[in-house]
PDB file of N, CA and C in Angstrom:
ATOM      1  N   UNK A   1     133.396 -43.745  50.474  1.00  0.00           N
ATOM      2  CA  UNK A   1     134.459 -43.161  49.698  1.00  0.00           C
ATOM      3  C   UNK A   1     135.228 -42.099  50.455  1.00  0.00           C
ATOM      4  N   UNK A   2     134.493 -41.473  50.899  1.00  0.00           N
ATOM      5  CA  UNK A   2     135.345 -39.563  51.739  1.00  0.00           C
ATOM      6  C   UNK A   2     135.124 -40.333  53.354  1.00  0.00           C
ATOM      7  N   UNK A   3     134.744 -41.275  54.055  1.00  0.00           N
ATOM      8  CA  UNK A   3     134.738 -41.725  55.719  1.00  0.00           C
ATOM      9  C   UNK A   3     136.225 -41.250  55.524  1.00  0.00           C
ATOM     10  N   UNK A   4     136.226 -40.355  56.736  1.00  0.00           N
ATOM     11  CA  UNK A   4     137.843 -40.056  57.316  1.00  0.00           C
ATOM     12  C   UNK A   4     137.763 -41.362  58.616  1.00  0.00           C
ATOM     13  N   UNK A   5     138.951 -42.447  57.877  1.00  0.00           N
ATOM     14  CA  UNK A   5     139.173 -43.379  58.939  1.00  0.00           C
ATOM     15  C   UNK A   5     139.950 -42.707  60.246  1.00  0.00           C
ATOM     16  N   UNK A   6     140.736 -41.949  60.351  1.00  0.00           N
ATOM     17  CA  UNK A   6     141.227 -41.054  61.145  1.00  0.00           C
ATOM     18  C   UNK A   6     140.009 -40.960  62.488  1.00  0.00           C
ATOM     19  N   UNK A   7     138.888 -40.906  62.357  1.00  0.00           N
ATOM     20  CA  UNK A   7     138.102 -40.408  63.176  1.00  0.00           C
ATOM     21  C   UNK A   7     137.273 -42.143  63.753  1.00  0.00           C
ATOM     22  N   UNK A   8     137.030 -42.610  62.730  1.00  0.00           N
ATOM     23  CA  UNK A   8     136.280 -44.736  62.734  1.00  0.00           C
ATOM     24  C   UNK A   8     137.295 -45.136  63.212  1.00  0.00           C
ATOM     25  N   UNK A   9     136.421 -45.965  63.774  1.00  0.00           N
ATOM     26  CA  UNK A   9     137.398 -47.628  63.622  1.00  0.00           C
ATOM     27  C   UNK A   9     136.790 -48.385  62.410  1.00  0.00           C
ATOM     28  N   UNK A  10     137.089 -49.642  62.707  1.00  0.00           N
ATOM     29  CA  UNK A  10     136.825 -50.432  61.749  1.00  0.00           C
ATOM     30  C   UNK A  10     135.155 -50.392  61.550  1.00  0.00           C
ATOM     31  N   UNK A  11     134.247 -50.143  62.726  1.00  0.00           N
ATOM     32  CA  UNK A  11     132.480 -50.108  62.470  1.00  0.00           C
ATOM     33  C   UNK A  11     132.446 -48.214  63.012  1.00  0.00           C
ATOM     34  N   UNK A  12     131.385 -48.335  62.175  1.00  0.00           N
ATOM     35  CA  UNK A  12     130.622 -46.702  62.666  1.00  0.00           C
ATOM     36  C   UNK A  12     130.574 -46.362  63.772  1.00  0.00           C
ATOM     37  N   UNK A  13     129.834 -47.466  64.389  1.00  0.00           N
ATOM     38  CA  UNK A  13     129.890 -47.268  65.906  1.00  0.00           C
ATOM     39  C   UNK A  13     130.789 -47.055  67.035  1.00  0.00           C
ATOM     40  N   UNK A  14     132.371 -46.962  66.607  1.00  0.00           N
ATOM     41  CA  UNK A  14     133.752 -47.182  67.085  1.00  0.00           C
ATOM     42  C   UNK A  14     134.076 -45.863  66.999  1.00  0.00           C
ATOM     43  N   UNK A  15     133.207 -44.638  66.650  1.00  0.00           N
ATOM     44  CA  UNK A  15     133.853 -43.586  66.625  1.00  0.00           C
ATOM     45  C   UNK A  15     135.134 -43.336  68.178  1.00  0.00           C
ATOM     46  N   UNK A  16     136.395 -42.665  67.828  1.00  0.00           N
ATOM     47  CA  UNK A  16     137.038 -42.590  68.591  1.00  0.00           C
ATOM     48  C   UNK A  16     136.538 -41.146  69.750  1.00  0.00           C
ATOM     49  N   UNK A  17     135.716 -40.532  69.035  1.00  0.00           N
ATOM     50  CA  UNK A  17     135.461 -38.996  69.668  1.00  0.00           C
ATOM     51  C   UNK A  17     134.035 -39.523  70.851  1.00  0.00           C
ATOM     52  N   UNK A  18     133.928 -41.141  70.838  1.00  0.00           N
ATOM     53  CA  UNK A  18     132.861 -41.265  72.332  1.00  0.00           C
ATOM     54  C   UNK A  18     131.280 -41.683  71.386  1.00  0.00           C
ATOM     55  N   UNK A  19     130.783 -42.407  72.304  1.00  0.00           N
ATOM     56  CA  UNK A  19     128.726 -42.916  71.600  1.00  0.00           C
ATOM     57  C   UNK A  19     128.491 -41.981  72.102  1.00  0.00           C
ATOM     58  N   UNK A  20     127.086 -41.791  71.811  1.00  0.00           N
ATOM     59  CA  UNK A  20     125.818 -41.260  72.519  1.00  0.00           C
ATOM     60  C   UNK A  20     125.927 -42.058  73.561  1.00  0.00           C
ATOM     61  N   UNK A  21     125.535 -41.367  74.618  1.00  0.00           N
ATOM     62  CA  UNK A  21     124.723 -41.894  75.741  1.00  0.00           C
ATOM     63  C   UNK A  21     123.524 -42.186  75.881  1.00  0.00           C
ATOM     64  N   UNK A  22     122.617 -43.260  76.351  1.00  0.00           N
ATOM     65  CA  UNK A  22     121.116 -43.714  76.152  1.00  0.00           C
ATOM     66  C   UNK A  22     120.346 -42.585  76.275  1.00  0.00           C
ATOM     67  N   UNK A  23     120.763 -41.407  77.205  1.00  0.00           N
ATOM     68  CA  UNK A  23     119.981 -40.036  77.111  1.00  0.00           C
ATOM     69  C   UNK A  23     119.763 -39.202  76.218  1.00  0.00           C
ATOM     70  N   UNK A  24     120.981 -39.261  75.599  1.00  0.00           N
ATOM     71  CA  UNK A  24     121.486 -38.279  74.327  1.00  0.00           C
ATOM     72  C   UNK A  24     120.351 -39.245  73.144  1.00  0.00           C
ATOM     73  N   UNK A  25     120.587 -40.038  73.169  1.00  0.00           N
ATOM     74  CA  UNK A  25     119.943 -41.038  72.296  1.00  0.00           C
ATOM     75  C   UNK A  25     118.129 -41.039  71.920  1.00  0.00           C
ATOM     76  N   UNK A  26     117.717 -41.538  73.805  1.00  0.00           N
ATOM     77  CA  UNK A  26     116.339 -40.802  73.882  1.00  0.00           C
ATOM     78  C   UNK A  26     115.790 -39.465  73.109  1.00  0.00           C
ATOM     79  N   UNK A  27     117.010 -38.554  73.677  1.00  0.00           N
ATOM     80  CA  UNK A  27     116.120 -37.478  73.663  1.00  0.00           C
ATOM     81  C   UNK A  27     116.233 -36.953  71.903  1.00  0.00           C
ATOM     82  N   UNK A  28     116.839 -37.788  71.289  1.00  0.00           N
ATOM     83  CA  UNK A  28     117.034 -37.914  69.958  1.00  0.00           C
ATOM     84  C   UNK A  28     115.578 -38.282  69.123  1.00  0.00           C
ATOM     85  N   UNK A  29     114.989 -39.128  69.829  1.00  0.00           N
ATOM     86  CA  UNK A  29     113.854 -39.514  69.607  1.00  0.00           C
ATOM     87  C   UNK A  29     112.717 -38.780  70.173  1.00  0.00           C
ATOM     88  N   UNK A  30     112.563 -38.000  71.470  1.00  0.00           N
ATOM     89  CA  UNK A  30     111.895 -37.401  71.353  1.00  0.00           C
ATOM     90  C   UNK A  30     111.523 -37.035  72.760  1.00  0.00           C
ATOM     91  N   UNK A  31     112.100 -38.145  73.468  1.00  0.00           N
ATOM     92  CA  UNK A  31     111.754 -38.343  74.881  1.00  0.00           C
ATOM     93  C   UNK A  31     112.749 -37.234  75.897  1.00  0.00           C
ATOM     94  N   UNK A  32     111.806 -36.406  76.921  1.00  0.00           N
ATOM     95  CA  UNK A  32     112.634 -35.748  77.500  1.00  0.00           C
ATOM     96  C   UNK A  32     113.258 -35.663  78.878  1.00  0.00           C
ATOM     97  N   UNK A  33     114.396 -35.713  79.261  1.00  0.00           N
ATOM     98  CA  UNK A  33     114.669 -36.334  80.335  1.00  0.00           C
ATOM     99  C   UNK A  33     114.087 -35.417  81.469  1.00  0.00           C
ATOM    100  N   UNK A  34     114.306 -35.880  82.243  1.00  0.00           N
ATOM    101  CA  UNK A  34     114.110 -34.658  83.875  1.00  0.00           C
ATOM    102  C   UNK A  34     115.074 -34.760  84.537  1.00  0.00           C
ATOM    103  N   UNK A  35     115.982 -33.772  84.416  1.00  0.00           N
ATOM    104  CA  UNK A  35     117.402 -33.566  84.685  1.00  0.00           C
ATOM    105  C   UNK A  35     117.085 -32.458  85.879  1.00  0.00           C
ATOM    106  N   UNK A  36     117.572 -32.473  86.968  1.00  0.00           N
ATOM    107  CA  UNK A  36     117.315 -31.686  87.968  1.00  0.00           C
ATOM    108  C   UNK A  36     118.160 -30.407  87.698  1.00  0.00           C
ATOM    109  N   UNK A  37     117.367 -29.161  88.156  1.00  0.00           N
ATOM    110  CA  UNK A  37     118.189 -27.826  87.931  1.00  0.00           C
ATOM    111  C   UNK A  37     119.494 -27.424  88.995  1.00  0.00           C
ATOM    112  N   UNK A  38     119.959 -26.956  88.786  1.00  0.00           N
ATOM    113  CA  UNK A  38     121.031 -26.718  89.504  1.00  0.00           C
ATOM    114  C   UNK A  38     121.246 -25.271  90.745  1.00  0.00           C
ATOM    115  N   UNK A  39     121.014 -25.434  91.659  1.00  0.00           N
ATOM    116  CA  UNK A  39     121.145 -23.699  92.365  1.00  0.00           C
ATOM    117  C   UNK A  39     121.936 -22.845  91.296  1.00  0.00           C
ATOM    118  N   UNK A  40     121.013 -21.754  91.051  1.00  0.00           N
ATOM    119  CA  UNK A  40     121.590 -20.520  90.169  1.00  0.00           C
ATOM    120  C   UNK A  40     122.484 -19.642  90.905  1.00  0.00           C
ATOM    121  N   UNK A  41     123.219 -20.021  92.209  1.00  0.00           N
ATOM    122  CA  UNK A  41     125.016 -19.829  92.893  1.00  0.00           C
ATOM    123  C   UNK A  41     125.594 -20.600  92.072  1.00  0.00           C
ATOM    124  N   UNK A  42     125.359 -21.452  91.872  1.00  0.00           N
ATOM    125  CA  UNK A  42     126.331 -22.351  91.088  1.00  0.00           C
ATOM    126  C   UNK A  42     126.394 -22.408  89.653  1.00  0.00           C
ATOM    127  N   UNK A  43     125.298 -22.006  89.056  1.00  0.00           N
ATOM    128  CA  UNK A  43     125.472 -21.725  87.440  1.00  0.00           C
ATOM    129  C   UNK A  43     125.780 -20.138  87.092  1.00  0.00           C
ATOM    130  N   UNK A  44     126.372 -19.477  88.172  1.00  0.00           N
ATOM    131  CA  UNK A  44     126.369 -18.094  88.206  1.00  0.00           C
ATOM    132  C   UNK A  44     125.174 -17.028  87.281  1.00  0.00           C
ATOM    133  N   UNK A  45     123.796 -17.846  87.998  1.00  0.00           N
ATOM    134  CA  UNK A  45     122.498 -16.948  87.789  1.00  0.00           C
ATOM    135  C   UNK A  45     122.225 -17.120  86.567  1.00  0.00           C
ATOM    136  N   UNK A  46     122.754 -18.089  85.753  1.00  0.00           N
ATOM    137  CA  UNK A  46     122.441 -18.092  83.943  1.00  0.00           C
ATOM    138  C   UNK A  46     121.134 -19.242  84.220  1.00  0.00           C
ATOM    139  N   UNK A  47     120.358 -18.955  83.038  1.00  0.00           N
ATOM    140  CA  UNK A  47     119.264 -20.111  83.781  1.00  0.00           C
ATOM    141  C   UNK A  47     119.553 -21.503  82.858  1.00  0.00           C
ATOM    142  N   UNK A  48     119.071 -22.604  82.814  1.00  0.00           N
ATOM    143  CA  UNK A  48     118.076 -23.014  83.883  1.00  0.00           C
ATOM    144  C   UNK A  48     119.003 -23.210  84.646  1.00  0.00           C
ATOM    145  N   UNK A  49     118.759 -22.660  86.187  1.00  0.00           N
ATOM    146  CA  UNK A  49     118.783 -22.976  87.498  1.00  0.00           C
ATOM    147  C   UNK A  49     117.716 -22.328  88.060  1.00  0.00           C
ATOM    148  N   UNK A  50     117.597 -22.799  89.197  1.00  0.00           N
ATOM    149  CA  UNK A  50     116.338 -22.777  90.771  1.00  0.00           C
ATOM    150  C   UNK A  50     116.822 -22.111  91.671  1.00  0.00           C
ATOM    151  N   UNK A  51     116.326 -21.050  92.373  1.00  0.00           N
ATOM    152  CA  UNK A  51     116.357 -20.219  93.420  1.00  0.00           C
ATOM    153  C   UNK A  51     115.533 -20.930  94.421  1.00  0.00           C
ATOM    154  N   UNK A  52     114.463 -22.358  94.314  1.00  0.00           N
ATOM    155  CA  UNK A  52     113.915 -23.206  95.030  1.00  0.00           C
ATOM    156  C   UNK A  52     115.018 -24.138  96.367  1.00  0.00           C
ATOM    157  N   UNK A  53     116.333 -23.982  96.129  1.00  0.00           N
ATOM    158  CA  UNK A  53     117.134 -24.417  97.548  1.00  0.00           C
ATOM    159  C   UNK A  53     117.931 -23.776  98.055  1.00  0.00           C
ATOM    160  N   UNK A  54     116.844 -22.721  97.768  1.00  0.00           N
ATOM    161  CA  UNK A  54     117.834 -21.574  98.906  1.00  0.00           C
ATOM    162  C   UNK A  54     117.429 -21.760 100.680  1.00  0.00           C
ATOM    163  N   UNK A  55     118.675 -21.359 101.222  1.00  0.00           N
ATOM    164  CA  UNK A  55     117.613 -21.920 102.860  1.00  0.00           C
ATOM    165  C   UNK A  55     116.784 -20.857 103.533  1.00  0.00           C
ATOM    166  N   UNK A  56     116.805 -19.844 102.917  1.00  0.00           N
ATOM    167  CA  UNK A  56     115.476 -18.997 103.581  1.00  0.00           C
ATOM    168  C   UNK A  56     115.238 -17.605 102.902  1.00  0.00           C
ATOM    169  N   UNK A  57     114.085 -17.103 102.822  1.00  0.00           N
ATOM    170  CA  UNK A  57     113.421 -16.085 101.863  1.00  0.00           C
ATOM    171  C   UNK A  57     113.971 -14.726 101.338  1.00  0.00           C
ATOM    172  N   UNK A  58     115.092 -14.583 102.162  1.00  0.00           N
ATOM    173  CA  UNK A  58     116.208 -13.742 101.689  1.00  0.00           C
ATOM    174  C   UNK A  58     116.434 -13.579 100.401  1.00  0.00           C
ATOM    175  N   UNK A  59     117.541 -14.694 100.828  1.00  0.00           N
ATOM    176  CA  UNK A  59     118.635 -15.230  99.763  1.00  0.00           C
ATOM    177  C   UNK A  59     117.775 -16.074  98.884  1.00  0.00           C
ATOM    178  N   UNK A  60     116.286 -16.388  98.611  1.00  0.00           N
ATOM    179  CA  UNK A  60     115.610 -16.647  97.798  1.00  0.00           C
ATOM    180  C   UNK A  60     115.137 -15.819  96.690  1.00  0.00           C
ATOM    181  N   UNK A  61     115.132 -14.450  97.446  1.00  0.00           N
ATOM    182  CA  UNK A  61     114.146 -13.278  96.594  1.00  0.00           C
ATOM    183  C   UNK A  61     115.654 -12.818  96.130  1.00  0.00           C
ATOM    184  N   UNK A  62     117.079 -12.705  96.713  1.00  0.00           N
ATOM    185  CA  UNK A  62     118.128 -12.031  95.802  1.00  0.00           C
ATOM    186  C   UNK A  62     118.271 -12.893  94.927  1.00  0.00           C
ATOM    187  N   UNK A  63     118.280 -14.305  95.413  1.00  0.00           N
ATOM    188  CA  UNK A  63     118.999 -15.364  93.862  1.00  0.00           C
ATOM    189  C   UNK A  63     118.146 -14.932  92.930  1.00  0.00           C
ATOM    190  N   UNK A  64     116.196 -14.515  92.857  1.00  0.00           N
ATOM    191  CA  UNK A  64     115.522 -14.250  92.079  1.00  0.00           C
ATOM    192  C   UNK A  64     116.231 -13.323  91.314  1.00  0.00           C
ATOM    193  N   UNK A  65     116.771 -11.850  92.308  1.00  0.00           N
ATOM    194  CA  UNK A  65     117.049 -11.234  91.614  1.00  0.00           C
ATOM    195  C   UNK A  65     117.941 -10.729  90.475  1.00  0.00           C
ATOM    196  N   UNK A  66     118.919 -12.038  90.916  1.00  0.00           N
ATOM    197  CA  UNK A  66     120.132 -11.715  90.339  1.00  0.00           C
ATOM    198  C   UNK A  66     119.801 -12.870  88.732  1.00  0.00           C
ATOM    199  N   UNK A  67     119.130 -13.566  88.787  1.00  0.00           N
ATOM    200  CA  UNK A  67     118.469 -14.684  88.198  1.00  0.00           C
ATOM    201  C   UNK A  67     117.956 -13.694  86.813  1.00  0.00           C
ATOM    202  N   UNK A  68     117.160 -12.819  87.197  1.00  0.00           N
ATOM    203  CA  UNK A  68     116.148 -11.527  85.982  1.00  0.00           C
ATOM    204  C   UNK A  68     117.458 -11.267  85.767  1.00  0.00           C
ATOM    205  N   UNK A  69     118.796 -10.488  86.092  1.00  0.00           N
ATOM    206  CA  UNK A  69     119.407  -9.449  85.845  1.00  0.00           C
ATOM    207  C   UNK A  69     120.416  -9.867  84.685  1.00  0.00           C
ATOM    208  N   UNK A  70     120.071 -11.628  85.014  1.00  0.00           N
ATOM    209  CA  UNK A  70     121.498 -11.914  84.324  1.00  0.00           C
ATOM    210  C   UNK A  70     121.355 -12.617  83.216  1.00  0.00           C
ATOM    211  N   UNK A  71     119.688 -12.970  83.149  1.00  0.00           N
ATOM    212  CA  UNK A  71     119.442 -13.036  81.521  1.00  0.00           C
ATOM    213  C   UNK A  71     119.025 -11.694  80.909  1.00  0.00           C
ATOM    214  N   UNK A  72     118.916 -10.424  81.088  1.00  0.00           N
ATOM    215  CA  UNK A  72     118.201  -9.418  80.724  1.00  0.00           C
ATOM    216  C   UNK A  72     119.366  -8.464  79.415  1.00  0.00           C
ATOM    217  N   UNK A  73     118.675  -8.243  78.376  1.00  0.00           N
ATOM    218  CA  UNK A  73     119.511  -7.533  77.427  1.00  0.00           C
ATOM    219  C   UNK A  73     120.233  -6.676  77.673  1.00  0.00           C
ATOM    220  N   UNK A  74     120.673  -6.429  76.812  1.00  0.00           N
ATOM    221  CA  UNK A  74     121.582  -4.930  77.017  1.00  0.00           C
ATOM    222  C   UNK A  74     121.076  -3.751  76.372  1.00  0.00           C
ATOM    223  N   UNK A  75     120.724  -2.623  76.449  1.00  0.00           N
ATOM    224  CA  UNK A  75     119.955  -1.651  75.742  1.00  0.00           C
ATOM    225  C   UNK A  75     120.250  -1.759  74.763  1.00  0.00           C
ATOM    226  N   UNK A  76     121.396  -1.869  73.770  1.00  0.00           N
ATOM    227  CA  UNK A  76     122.511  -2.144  72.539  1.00  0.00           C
ATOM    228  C   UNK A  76     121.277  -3.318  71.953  1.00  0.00           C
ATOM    229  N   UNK A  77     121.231  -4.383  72.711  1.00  0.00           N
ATOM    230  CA  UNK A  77     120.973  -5.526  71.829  1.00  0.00           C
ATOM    231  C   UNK A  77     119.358  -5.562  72.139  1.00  0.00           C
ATOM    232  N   UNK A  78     118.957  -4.756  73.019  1.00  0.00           N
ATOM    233  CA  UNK A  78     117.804  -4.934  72.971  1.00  0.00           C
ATOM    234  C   UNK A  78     116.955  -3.420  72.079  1.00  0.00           C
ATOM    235  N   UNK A  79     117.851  -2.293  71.979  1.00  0.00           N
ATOM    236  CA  UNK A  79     117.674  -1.658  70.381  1.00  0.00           C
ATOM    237  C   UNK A  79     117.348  -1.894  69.413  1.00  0.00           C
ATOM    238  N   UNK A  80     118.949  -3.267  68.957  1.00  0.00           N
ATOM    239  CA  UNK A  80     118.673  -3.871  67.734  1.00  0.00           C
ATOM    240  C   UNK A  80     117.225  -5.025  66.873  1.00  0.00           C
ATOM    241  N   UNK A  81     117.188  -5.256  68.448  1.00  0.00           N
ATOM    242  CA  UNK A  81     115.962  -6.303  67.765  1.00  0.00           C
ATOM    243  C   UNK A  81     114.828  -5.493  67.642  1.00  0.00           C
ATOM    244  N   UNK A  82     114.672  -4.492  68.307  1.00  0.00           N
ATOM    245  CA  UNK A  82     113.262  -3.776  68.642  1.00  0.00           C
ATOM    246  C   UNK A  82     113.329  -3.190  66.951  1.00  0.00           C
ATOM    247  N   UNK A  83     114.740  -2.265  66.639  1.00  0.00           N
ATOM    248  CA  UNK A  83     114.639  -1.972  65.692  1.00  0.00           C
ATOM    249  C   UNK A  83     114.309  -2.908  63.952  1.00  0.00           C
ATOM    250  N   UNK A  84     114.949  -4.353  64.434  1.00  0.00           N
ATOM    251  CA  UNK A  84     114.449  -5.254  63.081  1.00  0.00           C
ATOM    252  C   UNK A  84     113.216  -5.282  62.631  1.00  0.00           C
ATOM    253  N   UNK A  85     112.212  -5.809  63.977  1.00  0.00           N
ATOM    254  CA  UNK A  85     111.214  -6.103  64.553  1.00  0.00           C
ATOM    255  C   UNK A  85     110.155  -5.334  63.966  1.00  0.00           C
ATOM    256  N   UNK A  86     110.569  -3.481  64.089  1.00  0.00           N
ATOM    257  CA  UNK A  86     109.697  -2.361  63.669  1.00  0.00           C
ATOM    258  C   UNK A  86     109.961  -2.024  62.335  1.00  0.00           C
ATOM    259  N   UNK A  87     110.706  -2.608  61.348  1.00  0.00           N
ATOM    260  CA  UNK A  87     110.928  -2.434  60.196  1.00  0.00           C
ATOM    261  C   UNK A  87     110.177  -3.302  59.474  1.00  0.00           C
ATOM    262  N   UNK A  88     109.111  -4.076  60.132  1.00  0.00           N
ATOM    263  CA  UNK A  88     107.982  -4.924  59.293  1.00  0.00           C
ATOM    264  C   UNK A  88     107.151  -4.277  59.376  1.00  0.00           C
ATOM    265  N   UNK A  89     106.669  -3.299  59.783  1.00  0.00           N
ATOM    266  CA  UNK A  89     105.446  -2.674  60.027  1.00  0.00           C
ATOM    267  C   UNK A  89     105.690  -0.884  59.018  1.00  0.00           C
ATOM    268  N   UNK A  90     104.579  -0.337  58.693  1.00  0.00           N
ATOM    269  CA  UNK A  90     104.886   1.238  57.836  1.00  0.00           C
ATOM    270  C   UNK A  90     105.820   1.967  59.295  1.00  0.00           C
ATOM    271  N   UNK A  91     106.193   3.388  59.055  1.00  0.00           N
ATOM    272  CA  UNK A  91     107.171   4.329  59.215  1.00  0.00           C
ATOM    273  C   UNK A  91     105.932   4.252  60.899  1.00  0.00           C
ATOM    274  N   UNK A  92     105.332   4.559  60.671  1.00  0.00           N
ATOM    275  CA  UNK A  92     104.240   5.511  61.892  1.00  0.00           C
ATOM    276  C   UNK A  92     103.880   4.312  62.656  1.00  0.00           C
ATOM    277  N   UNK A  93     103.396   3.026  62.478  1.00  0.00           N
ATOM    278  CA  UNK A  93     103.197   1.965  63.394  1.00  0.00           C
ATOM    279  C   UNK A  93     104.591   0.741  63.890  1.00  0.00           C
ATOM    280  N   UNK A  94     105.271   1.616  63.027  1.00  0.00           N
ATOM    281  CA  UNK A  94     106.770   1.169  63.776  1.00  0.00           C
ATOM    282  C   UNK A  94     107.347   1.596  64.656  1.00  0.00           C
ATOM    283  N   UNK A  95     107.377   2.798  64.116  1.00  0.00           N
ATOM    284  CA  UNK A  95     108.057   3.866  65.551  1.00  0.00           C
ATOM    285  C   UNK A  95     106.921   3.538  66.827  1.00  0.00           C
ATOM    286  N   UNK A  96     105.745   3.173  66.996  1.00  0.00           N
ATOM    287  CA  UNK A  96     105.323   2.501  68.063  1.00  0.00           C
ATOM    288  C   UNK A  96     105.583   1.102  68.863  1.00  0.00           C
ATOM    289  N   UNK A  97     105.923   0.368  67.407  1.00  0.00           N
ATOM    290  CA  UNK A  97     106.189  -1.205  68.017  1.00  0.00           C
ATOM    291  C   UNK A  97     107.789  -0.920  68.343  1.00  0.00           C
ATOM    292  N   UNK A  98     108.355  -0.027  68.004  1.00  0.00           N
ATOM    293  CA  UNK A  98     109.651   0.044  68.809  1.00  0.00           C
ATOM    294  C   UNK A  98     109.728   0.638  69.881  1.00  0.00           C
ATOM    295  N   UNK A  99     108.586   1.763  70.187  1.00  0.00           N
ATOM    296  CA  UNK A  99     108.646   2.289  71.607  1.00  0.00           C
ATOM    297  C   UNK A  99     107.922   0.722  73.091  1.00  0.00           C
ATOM    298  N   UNK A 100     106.891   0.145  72.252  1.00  0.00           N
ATOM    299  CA  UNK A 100     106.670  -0.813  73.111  1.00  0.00           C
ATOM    300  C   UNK A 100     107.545  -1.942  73.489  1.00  0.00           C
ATOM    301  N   UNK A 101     108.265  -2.286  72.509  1.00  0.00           N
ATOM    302  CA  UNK A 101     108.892  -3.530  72.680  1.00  0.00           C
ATOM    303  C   UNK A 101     110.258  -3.125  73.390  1.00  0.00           C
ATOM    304  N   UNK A 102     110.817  -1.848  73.135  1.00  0.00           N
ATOM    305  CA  UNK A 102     111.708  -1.228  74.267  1.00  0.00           C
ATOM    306  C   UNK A 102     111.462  -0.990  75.576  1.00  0.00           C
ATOM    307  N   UNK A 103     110.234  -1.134  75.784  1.00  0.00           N
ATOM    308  CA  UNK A 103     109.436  -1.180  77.690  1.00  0.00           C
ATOM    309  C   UNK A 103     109.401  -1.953  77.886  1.00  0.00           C
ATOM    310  N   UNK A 104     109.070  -3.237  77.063  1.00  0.00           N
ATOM    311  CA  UNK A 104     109.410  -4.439  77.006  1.00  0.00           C
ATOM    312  C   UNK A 104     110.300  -5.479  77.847  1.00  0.00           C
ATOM    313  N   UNK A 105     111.440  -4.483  77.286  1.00  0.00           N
ATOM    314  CA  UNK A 105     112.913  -5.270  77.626  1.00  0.00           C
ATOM    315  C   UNK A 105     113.060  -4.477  78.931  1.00  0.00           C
ATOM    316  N   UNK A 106     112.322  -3.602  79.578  1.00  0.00           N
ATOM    317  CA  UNK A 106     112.974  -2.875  80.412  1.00  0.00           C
ATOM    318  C   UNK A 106     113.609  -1.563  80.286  1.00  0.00           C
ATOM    319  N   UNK A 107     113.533  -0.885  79.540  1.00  0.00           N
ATOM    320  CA  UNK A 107     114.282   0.129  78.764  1.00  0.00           C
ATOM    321  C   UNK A 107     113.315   1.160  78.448  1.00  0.00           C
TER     322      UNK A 107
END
């Protein structure tokens, strides 16, 4: 009754916006692919990527580093959760789980 033909063709399967791909499909079901990671130069340090093809121990231990820096919170957002977090617990064992979970993050 409401199929927006706009988007079908004449079968379901005709969507104009593209199928699944047999991967997309798999992993629909359950199966997971092994998709190789990408040098984290090239995903600009967001993960998943590998600091594993770097060509020598240098520039292995900085990609590491830059790898931690660039998933790591922001004091702001890593406040906020500490603070949600310690609002399950009474007044006095909160103000602890917020001092820990702020060392936590680095902070």
């Amino acid at each position: 009754g409401n199929l927006n033909r706009e988007a079908f063709g004449n079968y379901f399967s005709a969507c104009k916006y593209g199928k699944r791909t047999l991967e997309e499909q798999l992993e629909g079901l359950g199966y997971k692919s092994e998709k190789k990671e990408k040098r984290c130069g090239d995903t600009d340090y967001e993960t998943p990527c590998t600091c594993e093809k770097e060509p020598n121990s240098v520039k292995k231990k900085y990609c590491e580093l830059r790898k931690k820096n660039a998933n790591k919170m922001t004091r702001g957002d890593a406040a906020s959760m500490c603070a949600r977090r310690s609002e399950e617990y009474s007044k006095e064992i909160g103000a602890e789980y917020y001092k820990d979970c702020m060392k936590e993050e680095g902070f």
